[in-house]
N, C-alpha and C. Protein backbone atom coordinates (compact mmCIF):
# COMPACT_ATOMS: atom_id res chain seq x y z
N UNK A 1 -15.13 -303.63 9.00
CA UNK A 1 -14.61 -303.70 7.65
C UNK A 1 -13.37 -302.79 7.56
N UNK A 2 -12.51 -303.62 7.10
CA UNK A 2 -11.13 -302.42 6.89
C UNK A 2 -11.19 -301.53 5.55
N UNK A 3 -10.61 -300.64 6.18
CA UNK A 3 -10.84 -299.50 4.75
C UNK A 3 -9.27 -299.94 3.79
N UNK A 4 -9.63 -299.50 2.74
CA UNK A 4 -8.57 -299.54 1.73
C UNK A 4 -7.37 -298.87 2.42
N UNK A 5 -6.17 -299.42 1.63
CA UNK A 5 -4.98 -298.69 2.24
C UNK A 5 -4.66 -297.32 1.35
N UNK A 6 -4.28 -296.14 1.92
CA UNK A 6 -4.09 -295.23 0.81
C UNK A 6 -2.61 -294.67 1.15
N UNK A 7 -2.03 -293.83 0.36
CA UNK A 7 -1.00 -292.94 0.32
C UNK A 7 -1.16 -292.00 0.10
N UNK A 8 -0.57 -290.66 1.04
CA UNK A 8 -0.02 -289.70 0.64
C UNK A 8 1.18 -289.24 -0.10
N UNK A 9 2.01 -290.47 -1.04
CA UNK A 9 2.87 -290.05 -1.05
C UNK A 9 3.01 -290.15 -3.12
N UNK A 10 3.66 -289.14 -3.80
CA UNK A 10 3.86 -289.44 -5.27
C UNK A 10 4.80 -289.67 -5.52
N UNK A 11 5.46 -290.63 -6.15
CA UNK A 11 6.70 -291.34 -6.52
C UNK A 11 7.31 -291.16 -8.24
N UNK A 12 8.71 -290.91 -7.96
CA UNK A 12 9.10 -290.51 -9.67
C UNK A 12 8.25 -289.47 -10.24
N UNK A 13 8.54 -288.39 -9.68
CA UNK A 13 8.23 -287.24 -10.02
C UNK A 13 9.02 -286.02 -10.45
N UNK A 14 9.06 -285.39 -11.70
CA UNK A 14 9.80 -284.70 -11.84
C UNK A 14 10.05 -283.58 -11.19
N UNK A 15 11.04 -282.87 -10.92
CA UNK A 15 10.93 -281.80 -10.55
C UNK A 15 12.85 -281.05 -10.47
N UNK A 16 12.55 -280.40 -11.51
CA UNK A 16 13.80 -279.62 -11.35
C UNK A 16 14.98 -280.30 -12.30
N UNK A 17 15.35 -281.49 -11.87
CA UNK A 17 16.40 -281.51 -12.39
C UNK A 17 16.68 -283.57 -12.37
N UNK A 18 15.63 -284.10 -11.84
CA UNK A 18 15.32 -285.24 -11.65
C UNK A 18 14.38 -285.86 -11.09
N UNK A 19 14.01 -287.05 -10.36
CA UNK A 19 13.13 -287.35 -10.57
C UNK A 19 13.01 -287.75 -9.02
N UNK A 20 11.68 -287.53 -8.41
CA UNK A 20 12.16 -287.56 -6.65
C UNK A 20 10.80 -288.12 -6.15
N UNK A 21 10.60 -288.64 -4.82
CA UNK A 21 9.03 -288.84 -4.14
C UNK A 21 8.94 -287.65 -3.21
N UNK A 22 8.06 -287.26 -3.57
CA UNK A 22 7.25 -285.97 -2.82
C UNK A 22 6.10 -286.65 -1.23
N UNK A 23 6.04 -286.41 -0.47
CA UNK A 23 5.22 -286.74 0.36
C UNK A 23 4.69 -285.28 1.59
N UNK A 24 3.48 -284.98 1.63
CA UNK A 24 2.74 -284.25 2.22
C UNK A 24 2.49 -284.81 4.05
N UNK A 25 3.00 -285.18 4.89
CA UNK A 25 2.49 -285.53 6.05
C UNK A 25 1.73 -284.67 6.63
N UNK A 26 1.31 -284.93 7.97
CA UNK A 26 0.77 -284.05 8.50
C UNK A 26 2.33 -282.94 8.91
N UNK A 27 3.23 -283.19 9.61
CA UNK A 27 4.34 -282.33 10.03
C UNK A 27 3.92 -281.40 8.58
N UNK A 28 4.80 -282.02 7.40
CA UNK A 28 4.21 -280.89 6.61
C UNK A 28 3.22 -280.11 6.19
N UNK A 29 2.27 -280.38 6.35
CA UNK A 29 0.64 -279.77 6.09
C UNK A 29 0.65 -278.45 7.73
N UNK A 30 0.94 -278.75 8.60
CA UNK A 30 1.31 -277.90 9.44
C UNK A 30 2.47 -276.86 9.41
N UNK A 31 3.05 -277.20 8.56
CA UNK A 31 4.48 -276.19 8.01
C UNK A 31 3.69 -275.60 6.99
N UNK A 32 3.26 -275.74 6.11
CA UNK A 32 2.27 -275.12 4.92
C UNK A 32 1.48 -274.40 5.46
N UNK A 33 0.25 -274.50 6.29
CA UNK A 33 -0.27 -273.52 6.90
C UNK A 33 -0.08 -272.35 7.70
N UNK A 34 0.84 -272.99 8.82
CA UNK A 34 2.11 -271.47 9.07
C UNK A 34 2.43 -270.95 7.83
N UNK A 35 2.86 -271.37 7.26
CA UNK A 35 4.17 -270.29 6.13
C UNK A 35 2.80 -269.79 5.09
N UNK A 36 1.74 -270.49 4.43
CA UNK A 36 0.77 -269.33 3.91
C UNK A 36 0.01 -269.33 4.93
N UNK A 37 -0.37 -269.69 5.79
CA UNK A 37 -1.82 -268.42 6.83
C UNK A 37 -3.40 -268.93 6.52
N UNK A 38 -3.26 -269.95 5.62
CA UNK A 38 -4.60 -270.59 5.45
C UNK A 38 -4.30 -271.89 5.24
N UNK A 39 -5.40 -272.63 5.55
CA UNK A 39 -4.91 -274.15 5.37
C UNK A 39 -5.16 -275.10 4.01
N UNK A 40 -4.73 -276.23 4.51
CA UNK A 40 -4.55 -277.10 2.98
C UNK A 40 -5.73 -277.08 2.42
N UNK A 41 -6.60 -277.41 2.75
CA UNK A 41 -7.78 -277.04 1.56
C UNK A 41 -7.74 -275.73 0.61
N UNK A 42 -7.58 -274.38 1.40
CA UNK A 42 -7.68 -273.43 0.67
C UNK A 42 -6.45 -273.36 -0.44
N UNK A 43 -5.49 -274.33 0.31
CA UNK A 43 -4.29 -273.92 -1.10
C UNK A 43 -4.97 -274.92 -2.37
N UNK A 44 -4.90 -276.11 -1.73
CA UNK A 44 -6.00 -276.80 -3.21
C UNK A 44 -6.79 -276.34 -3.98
N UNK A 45 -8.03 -275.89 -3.57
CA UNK A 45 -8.69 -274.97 -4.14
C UNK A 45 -8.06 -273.75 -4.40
N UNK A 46 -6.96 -273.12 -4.71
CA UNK A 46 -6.46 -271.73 -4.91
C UNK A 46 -5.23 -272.53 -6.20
N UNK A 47 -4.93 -273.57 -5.89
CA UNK A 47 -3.71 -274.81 -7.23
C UNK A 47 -4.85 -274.90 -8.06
N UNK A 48 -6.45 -275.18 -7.71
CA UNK A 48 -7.46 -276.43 -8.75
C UNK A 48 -8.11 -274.78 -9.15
N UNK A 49 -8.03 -273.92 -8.95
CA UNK A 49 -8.83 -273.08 -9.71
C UNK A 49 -7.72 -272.00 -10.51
N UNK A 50 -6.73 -271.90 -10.64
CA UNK A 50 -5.69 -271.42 -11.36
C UNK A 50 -6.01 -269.72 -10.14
N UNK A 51 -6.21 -270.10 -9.14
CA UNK A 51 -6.16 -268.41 -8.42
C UNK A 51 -5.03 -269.09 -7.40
N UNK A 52 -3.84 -269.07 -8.05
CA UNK A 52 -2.61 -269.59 -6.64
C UNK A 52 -1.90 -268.56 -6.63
N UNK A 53 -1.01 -268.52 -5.31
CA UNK A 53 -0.15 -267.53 -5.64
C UNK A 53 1.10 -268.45 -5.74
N UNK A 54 2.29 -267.36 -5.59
CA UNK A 54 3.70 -268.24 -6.19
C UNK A 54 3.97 -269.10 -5.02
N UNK A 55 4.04 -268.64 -3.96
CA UNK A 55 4.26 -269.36 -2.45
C UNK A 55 3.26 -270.50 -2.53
N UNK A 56 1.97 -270.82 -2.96
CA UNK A 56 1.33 -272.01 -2.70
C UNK A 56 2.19 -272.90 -3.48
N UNK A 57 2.97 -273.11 -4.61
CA UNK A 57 3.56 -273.53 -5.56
C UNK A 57 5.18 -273.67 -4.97
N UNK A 58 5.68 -272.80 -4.57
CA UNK A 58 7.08 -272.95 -4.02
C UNK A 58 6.65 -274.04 -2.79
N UNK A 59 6.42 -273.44 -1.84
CA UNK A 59 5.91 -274.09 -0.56
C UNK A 59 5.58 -275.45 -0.37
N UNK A 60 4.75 -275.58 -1.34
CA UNK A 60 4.01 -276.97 -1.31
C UNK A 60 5.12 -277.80 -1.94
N UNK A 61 5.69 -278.05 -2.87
CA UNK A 61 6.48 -278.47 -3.78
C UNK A 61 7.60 -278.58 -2.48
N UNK A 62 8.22 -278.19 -1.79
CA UNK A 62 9.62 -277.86 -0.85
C UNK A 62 9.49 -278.98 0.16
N UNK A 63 8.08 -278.40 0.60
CA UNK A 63 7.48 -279.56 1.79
C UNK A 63 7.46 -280.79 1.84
N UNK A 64 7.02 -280.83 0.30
CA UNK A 64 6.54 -282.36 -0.37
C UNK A 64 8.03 -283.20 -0.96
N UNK A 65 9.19 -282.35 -1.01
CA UNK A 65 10.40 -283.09 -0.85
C UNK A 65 10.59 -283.77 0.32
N UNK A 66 10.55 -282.65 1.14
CA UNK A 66 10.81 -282.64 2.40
C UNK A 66 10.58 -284.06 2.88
N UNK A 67 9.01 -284.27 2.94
CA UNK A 67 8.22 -285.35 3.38
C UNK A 67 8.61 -286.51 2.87
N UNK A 68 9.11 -286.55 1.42
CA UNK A 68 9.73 -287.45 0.59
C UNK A 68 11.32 -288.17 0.88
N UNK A 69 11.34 -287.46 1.76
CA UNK A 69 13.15 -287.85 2.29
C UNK A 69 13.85 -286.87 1.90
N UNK A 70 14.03 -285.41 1.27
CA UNK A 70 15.09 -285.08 0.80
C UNK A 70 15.38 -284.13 2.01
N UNK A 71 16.47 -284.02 2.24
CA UNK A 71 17.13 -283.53 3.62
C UNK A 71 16.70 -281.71 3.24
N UNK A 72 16.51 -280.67 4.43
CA UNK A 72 15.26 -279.59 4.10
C UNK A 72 16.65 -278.77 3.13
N UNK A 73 17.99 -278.66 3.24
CA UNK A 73 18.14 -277.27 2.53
C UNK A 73 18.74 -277.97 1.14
N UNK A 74 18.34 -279.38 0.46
CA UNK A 74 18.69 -279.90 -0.52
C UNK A 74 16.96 -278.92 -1.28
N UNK A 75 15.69 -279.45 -0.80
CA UNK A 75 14.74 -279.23 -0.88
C UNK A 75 14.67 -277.76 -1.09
N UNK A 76 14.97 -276.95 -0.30
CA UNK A 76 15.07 -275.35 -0.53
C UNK A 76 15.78 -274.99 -1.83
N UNK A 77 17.32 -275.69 -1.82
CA UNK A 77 17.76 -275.45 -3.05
C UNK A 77 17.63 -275.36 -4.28
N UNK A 78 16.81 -276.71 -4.37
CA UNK A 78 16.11 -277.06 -5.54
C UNK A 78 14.99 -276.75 -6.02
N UNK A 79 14.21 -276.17 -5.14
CA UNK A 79 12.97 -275.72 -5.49
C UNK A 79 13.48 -273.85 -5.76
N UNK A 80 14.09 -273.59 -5.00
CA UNK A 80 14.82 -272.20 -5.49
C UNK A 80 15.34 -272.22 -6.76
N UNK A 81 16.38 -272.94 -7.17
CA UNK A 81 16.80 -272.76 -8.30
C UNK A 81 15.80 -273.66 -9.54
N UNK A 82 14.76 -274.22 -9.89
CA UNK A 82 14.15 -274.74 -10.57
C UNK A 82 12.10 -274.74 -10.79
N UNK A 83 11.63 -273.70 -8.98
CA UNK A 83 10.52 -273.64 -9.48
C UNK A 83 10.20 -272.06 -9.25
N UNK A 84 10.75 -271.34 -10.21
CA UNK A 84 10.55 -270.29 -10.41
C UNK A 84 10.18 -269.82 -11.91
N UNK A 85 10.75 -268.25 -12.03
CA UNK A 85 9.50 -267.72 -12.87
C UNK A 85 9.83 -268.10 -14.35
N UNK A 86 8.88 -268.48 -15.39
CA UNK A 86 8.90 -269.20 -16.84
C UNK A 86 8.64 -270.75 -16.27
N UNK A 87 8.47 -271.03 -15.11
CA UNK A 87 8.49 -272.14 -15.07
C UNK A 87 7.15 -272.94 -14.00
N UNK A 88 6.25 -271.80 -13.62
CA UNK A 88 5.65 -271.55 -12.58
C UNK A 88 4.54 -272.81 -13.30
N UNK A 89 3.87 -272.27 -14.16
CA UNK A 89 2.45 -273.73 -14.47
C UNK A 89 3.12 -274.78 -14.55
N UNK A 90 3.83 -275.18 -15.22
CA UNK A 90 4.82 -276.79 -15.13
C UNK A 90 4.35 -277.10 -13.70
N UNK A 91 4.60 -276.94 -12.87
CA UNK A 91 4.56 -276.99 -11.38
C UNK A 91 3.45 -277.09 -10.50
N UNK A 92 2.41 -276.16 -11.46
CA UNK A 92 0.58 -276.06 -10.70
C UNK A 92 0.16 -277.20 -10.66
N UNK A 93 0.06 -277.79 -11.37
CA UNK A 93 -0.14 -279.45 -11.21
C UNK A 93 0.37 -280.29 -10.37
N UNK A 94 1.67 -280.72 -10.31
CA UNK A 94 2.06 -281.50 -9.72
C UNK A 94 1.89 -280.75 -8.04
N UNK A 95 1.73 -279.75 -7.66
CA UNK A 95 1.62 -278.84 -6.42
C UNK A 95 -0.46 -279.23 -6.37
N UNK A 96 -0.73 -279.37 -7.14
CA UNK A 96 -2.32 -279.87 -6.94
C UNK A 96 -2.18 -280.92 -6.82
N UNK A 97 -1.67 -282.03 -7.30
CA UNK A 97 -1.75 -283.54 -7.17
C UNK A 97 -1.24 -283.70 -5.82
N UNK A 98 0.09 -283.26 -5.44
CA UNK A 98 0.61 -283.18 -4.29
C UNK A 98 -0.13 -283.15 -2.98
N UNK A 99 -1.12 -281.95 -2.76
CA UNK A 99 -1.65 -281.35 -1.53
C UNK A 99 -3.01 -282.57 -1.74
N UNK A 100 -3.63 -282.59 -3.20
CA UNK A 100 -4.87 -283.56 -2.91
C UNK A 100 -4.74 -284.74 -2.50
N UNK A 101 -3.31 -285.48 -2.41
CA UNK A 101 -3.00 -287.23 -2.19
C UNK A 101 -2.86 -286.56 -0.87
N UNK A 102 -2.05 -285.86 -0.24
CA UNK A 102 -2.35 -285.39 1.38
C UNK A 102 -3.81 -284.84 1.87
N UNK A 103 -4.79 -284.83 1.46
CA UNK A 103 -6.12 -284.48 1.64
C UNK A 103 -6.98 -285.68 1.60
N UNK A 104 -6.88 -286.28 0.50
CA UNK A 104 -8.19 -287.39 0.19
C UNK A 104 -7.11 -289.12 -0.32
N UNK A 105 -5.53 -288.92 0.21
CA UNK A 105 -4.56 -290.36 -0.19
C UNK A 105 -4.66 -290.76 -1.66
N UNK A 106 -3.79 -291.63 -2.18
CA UNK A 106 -3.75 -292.11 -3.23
C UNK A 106 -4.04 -293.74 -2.90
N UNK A 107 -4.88 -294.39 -3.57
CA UNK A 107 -4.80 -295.77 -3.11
C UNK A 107 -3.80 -296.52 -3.08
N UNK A 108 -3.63 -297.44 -2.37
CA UNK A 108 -2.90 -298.37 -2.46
C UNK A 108 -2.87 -299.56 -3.24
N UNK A 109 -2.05 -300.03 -4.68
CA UNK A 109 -2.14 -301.02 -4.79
C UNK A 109 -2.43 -302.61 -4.59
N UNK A 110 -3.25 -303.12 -4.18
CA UNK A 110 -3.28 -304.08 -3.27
C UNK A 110 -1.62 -305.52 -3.92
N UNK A 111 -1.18 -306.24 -2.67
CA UNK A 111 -0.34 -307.09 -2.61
C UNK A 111 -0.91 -307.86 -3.63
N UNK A 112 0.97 -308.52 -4.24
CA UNK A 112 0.38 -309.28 -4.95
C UNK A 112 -0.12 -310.50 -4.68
N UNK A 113 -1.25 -311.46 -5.01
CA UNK A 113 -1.91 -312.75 -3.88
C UNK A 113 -2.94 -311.96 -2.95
N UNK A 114 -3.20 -310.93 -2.77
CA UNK A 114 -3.86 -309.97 -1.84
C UNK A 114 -5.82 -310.00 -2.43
N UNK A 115 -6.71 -310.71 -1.78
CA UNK A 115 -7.61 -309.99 -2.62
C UNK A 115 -8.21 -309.03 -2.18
N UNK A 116 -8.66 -308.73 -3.25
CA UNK A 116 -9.98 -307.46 -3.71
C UNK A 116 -10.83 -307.55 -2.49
N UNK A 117 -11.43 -306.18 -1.67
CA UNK A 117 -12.00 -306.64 -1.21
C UNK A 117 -13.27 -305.87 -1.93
N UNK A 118 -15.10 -306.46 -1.67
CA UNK A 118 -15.91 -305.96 -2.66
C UNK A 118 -16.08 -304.82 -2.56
N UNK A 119 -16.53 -303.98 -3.81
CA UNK A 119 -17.42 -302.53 -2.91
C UNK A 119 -18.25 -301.91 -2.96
N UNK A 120 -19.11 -303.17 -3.18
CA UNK A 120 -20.62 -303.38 -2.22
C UNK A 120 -21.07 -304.84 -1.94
N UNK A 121 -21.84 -304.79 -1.13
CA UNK A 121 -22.08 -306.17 -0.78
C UNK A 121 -23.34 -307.02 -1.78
N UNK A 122 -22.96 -307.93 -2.27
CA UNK A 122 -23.05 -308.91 -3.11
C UNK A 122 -24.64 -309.26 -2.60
N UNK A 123 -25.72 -309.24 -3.43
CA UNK A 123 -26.93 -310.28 -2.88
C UNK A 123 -26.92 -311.79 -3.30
N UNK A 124 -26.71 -312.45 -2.10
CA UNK A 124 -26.23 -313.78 -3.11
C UNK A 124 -27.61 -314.78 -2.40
N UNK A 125 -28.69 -313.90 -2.09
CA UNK A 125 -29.95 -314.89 -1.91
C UNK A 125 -30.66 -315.23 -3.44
N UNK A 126 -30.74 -316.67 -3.74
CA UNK A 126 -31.25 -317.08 -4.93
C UNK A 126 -32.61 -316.31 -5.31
N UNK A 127 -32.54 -316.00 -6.77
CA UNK A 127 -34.17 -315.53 -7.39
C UNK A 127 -35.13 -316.53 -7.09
N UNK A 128 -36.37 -315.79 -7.01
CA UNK A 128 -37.51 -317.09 -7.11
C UNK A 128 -37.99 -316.67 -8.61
N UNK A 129 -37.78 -317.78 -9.60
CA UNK A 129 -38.34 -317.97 -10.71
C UNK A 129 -39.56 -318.24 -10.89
């Protein structure tokens, strides 16, 4: 059985100064753990429980350009000049949504003409009345 298709990636997302796709790969999820010292789960859980520090929030957000196509010192720039301080919770979120679609994917829309597939299997032996 094929599994659903998913994404890591969030599309039309604000940040800074327009509107961009963020994507988490693994390359990046391995750049995140170097640069904070613990890995992607713990930054999730440290974004989903409001105990983050500023670097899980800069970091993650930079990466997730990164991954998104934006060339790295467009990404530095912009996250320098736009996710800093007065502006830090705006950001906890989309830095949680971010790391969790790289953890557990975002589904995939299925094609259009594409079907459904079930999800669970159907008893289609007749009742005895």
């Amino acid at each position: 059985m094929q599994q659903p298709s998913r994404s890591a990636k969030l599309e039309d997302e604000f940040v800074g100064e327009g509107y961009h796709t963020l994507c988490l790969r693994i390359d990046e999820l391995i750049q995140l753990q170097e640069k904070l010292g613990v890995g992607p789960n713990i930054v999730a859980q440290r974004l989903l429980r409001g105990e983050w520090l500023v670097e899980d929030i800069q970091q993650t957000i930079r990466l997730g350009l990164i991954g998104g196509g934006m060339p790295q010192r467009e990404a530095f720039d912009l996250v320098s000049r736009c996710v800093k301080e007065g502006y830090l919770i705006d950001y906890t979120v989309l830095a949680g949504r971010l790391i969790m679609a790289a953890l557990s994917g975002i589904e995939d829309e299925p094609l259009p003409g594409e079907a459904e597939a079930p999800t669970m299997m159907e008893d289609t032996t007749p009742s005895e009345d």
